[in-house]
C-alpha atoms as a PDB file:
ATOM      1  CA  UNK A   1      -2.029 -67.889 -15.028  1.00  0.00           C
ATOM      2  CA  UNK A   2      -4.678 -66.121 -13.210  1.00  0.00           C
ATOM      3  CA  UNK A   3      -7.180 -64.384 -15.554  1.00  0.00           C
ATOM      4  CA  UNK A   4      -7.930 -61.013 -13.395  1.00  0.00           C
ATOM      5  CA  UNK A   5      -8.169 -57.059 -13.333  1.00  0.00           C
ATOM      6  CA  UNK A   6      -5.589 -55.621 -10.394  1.00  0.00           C
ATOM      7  CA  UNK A   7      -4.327 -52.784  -9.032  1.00  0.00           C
ATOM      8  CA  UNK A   8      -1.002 -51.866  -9.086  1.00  0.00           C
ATOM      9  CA  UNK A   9       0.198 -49.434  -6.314  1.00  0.00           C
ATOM     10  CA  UNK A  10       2.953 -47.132  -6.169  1.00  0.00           C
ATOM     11  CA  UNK A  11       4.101 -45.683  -2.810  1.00  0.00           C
ATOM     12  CA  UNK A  12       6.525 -42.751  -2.583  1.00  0.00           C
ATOM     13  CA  UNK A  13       8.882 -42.788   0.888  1.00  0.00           C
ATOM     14  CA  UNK A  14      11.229 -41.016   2.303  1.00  0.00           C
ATOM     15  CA  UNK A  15      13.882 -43.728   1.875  1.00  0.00           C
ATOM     16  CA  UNK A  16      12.543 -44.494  -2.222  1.00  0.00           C
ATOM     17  CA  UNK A  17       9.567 -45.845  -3.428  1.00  0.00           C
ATOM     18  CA  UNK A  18       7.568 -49.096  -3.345  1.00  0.00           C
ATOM     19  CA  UNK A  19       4.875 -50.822  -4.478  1.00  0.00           C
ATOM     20  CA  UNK A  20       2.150 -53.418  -4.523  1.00  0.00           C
ATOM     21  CA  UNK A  21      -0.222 -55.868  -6.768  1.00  0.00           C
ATOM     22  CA  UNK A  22      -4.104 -55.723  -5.161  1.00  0.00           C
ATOM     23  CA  UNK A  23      -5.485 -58.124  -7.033  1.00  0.00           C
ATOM     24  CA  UNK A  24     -10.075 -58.467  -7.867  1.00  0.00           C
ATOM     25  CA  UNK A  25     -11.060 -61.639  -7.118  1.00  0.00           C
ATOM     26  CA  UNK A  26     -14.602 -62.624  -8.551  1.00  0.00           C
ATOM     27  CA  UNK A  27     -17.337 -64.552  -6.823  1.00  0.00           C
ATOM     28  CA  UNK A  28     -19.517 -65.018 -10.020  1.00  0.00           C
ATOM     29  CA  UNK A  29     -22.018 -64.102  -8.315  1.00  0.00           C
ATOM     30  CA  UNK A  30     -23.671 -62.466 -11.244  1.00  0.00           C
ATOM     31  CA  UNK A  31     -24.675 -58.793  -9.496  1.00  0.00           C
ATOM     32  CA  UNK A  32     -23.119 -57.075 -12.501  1.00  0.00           C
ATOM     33  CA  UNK A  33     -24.645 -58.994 -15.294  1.00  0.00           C
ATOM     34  CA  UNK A  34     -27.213 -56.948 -15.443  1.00  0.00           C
ATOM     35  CA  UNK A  35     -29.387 -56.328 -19.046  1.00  0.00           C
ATOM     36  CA  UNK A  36     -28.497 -52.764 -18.708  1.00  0.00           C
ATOM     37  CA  UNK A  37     -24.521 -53.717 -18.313  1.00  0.00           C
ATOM     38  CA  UNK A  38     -24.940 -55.931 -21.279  1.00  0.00           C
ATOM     39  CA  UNK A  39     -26.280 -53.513 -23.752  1.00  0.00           C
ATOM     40  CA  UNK A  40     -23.785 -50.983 -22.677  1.00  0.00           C
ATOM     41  CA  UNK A  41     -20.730 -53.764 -22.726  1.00  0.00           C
ATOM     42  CA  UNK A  42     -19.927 -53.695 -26.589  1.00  0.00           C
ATOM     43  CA  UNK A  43     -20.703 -56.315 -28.930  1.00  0.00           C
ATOM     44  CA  UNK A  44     -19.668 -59.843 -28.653  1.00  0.00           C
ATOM     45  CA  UNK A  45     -16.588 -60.814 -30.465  1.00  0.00           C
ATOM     46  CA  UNK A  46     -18.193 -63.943 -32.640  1.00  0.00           C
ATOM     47  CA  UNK A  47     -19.530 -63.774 -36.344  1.00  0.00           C
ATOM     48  CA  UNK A  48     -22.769 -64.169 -36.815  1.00  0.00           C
ATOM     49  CA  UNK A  49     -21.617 -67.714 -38.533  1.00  0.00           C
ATOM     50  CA  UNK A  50     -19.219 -68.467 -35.814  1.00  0.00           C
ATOM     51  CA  UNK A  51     -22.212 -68.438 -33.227  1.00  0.00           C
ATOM     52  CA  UNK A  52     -25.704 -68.261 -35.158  1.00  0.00           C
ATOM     53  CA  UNK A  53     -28.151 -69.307 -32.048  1.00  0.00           C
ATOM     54  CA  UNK A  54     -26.413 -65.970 -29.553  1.00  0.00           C
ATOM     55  CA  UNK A  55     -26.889 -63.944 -32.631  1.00  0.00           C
ATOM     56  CA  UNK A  56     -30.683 -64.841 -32.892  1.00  0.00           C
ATOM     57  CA  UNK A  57     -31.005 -64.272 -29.208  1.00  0.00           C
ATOM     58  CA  UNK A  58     -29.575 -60.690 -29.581  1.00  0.00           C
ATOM     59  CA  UNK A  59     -32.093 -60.309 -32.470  1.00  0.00           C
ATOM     60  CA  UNK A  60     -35.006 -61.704 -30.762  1.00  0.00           C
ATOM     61  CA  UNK A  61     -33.742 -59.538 -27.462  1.00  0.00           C
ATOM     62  CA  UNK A  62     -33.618 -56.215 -29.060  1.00  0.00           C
ATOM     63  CA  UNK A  63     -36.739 -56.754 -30.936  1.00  0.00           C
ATOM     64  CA  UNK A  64     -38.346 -57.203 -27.573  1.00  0.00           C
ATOM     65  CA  UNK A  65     -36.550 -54.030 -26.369  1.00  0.00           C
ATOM     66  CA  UNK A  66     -37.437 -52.287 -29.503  1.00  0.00           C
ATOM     67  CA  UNK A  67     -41.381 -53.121 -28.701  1.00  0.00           C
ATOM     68  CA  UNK A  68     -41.057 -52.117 -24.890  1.00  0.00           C
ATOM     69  CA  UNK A  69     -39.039 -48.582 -25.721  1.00  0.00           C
ATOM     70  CA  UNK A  70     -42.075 -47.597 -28.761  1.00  0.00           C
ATOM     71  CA  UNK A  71     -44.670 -48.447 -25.906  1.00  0.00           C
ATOM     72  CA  UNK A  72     -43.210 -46.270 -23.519  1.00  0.00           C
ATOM     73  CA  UNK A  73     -39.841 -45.157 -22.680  1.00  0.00           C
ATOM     74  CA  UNK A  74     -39.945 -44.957 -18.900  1.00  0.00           C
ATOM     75  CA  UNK A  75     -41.262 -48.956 -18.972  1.00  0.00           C
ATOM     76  CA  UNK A  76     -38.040 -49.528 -20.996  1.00  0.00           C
ATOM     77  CA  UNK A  77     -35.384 -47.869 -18.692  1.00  0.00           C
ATOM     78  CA  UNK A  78     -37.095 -49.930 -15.651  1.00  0.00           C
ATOM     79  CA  UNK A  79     -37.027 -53.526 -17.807  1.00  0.00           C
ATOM     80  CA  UNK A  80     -33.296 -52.661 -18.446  1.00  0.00           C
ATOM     81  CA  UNK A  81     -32.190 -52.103 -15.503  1.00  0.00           C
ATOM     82  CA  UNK A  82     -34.057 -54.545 -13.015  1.00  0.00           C
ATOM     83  CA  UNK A  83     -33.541 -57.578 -15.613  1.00  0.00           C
ATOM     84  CA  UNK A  84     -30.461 -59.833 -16.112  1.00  0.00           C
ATOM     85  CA  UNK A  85     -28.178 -60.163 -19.109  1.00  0.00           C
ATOM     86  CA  UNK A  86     -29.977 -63.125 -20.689  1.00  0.00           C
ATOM     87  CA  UNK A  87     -26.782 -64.937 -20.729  1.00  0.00           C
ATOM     88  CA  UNK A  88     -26.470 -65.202 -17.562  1.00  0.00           C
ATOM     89  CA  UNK A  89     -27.449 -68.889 -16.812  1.00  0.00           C
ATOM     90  CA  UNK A  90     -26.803 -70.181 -13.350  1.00  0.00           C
ATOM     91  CA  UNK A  91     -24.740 -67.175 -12.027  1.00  0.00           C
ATOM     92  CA  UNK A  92     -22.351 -68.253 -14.523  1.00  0.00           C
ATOM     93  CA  UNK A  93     -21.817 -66.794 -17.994  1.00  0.00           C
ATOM     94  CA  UNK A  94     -23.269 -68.721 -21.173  1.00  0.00           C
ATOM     95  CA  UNK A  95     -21.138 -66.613 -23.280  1.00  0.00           C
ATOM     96  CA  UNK A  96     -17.750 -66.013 -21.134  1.00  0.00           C
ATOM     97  CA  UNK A  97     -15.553 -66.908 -24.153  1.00  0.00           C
ATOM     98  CA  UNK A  98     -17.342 -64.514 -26.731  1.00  0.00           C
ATOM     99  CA  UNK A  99     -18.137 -61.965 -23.756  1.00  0.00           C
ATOM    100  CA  UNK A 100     -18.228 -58.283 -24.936  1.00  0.00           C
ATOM    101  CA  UNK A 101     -15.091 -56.402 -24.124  1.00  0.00           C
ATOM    102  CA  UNK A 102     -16.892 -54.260 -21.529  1.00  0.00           C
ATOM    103  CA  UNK A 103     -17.854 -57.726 -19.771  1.00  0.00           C
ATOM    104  CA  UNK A 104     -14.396 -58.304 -19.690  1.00  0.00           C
ATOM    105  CA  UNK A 105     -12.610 -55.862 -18.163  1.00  0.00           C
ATOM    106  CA  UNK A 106     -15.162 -55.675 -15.537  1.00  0.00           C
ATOM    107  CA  UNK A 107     -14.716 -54.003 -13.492  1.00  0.00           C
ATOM    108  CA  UNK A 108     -12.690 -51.335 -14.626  1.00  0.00           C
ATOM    109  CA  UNK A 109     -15.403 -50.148 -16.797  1.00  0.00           C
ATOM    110  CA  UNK A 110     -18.251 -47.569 -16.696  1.00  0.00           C
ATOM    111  CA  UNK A 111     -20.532 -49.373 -14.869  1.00  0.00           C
ATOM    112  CA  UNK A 112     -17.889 -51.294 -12.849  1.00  0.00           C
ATOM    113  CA  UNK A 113     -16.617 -49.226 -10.383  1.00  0.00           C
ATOM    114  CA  UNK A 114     -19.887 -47.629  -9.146  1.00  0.00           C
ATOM    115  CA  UNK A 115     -21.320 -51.423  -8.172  1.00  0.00           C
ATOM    116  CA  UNK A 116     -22.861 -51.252  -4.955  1.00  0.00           C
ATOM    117  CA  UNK A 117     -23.801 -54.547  -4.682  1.00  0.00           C
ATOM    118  CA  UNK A 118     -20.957 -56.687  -5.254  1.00  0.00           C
ATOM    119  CA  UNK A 119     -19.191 -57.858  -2.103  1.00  0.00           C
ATOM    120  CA  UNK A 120     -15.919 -58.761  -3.808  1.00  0.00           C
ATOM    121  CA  UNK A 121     -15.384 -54.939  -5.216  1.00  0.00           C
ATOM    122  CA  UNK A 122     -16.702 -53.981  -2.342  1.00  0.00           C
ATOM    123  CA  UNK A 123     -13.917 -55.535  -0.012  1.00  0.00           C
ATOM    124  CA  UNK A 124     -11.713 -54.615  -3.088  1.00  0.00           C
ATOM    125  CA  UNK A 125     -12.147 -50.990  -2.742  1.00  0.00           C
ATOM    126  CA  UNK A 126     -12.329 -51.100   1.149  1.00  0.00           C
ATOM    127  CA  UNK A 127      -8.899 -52.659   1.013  1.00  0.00           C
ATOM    128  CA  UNK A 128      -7.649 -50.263  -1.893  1.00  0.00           C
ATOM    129  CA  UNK A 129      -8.393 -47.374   0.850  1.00  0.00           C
ATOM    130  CA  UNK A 130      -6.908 -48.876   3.713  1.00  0.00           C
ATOM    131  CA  UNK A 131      -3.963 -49.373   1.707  1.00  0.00           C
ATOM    132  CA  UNK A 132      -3.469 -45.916   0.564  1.00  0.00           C
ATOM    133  CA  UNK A 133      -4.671 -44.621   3.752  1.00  0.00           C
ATOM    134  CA  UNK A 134      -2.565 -41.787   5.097  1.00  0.00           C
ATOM    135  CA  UNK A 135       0.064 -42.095   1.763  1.00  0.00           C
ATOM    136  CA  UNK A 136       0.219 -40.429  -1.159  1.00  0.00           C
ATOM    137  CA  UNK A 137       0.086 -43.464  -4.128  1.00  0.00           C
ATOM    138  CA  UNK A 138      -0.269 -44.196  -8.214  1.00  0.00           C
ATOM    139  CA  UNK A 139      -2.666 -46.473  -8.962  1.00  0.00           C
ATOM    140  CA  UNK A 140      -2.534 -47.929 -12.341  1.00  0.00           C
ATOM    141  CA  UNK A 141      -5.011 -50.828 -13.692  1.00  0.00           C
ATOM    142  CA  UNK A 142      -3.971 -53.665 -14.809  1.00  0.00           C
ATOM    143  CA  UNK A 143      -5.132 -57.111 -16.657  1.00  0.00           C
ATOM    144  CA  UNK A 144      -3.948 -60.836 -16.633  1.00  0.00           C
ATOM    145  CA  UNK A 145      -4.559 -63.472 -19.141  1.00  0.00           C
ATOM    146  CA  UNK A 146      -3.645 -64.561 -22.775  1.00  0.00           C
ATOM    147  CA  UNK A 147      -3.966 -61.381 -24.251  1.00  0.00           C
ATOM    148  CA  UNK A 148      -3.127 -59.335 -21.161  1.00  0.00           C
ATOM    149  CA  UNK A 149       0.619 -57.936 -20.033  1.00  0.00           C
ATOM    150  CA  UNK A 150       2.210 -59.586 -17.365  1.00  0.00           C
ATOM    151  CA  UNK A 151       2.003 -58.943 -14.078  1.00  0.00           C
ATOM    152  CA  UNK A 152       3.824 -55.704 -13.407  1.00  0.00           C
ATOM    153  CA  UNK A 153       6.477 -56.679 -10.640  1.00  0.00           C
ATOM    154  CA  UNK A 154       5.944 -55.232  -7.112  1.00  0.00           C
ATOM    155  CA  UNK A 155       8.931 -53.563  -5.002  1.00  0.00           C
ATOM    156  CA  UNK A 156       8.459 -53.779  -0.965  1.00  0.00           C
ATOM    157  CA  UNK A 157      10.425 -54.744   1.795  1.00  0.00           C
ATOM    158  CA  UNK A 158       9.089 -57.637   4.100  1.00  0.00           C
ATOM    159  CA  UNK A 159       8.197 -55.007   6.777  1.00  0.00           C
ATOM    160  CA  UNK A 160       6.035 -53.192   4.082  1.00  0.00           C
ATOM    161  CA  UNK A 161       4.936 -56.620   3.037  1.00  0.00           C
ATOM    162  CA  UNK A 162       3.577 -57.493   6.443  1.00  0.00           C
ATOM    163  CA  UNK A 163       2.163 -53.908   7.031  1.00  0.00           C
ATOM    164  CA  UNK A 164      -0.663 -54.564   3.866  1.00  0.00           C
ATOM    165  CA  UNK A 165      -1.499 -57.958   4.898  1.00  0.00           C
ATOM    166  CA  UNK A 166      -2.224 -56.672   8.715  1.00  0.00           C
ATOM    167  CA  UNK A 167      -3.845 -54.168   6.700  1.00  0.00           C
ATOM    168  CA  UNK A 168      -6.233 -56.258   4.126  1.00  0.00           C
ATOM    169  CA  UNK A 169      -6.752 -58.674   7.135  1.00  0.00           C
ATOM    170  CA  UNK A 170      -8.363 -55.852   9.222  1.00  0.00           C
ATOM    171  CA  UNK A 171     -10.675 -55.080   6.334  1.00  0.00           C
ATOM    172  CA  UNK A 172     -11.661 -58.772   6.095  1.00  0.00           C
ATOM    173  CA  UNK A 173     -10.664 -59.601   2.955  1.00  0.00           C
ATOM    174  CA  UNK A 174     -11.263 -63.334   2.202  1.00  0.00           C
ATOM    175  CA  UNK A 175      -8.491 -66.776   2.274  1.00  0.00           C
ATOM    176  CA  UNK A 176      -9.346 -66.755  -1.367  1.00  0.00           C
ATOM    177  CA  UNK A 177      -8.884 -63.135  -1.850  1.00  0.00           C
ATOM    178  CA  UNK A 178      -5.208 -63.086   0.394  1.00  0.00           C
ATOM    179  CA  UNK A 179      -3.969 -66.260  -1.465  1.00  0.00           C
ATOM    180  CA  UNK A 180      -4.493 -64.544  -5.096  1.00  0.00           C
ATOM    181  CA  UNK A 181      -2.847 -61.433  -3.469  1.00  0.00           C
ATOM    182  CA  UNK A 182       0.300 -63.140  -2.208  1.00  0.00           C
ATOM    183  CA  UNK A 183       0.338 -64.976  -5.948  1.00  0.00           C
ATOM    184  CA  UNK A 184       0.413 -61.392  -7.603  1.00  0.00           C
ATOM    185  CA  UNK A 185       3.144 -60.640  -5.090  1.00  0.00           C
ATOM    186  CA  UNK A 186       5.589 -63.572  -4.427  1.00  0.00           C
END
């Protein structure tokens, strides 16, 4: 099972509804795991005893942050926010199995959505528009994975079928990113 956020898009008609799985599919390229998207992420979900060396880097880390906010406040936002989470190692997450929830649901999350950067969400959202472009449509998020639901089941016709993929083709969406998307919809 894929382990992924998606969209789940419902279509009103004139002859009934129908709908459609758009799945995210991540790069790791690391553009969100940003300090500042760490400290706002939640805690991590190991015990201090579970994981003793990430705790004393959270300890040292905040120390340090402590230190840079009393010396000025305005240094502090900047080290925040042009800094990476310090788990980030490689583009890759040192943590990924005791991630903070907000790290996990990425990127339906606070900081998520807004990204700039990210090319993925970026073609994600540019194909979530095209998409919906002219039609009237619920969107509800969804989550894969072990502790996630299923993946809701989609309703189209093959005609409707073929209409998105024309569609997410136009925007450029990736091999990578149509494979996952006919998985979530096969």
């Amino acid at each position: 099972m894929v382990d992924t956020f998606y969209l789940h898009l419902e279509f009103m008609g004139k002859n009934g509804g129908w709908s459609i799985n758009l799945p995210f599919l991540c790069s790791k390229c690391g553009v969100c795991c940003t300090l500042e998207d760490f400290l706002t992420a939640g805690e991590i979900t190991a015990k201090t005893q579970e994981q003793p060396e990430v705790h004393a880097k959270i300890k040292a880390l905040f120390e340090v942050l402590g230190e840079i906010w009393e010396a000025s406040e305005t240094e502090y936002d900047k080290y925040v926010q042009r800094n990476p989470c310090p788990f980030l190692v490689d583009k890759s997450c040192s943590i990924y199995e005791i991630r903070p929830e907000g790290c996990r649901l990425f990127p339906k999350t606070a900081f998520g959505m807004q990204t700039q950067e990210c090319e993925p969400l970026n073609r994600f959202k540019k194909t979530r528009n095209a998409l919906r472009k002219g039609r009237s449509a619920k969107e509800t998020y969804h989550f894969t994975g072990a502790s996630q639901e299923p993946i809701k089941l989609p309703n189209f016709t093959e005609k409707q079928y073929q209409t998105c993929i024309n569609k997410l083709r136009q925007t450029g969406i990736t091999d990578d990113e149509l494979a996952l998307f006919n998985h979530f919809n096969k």
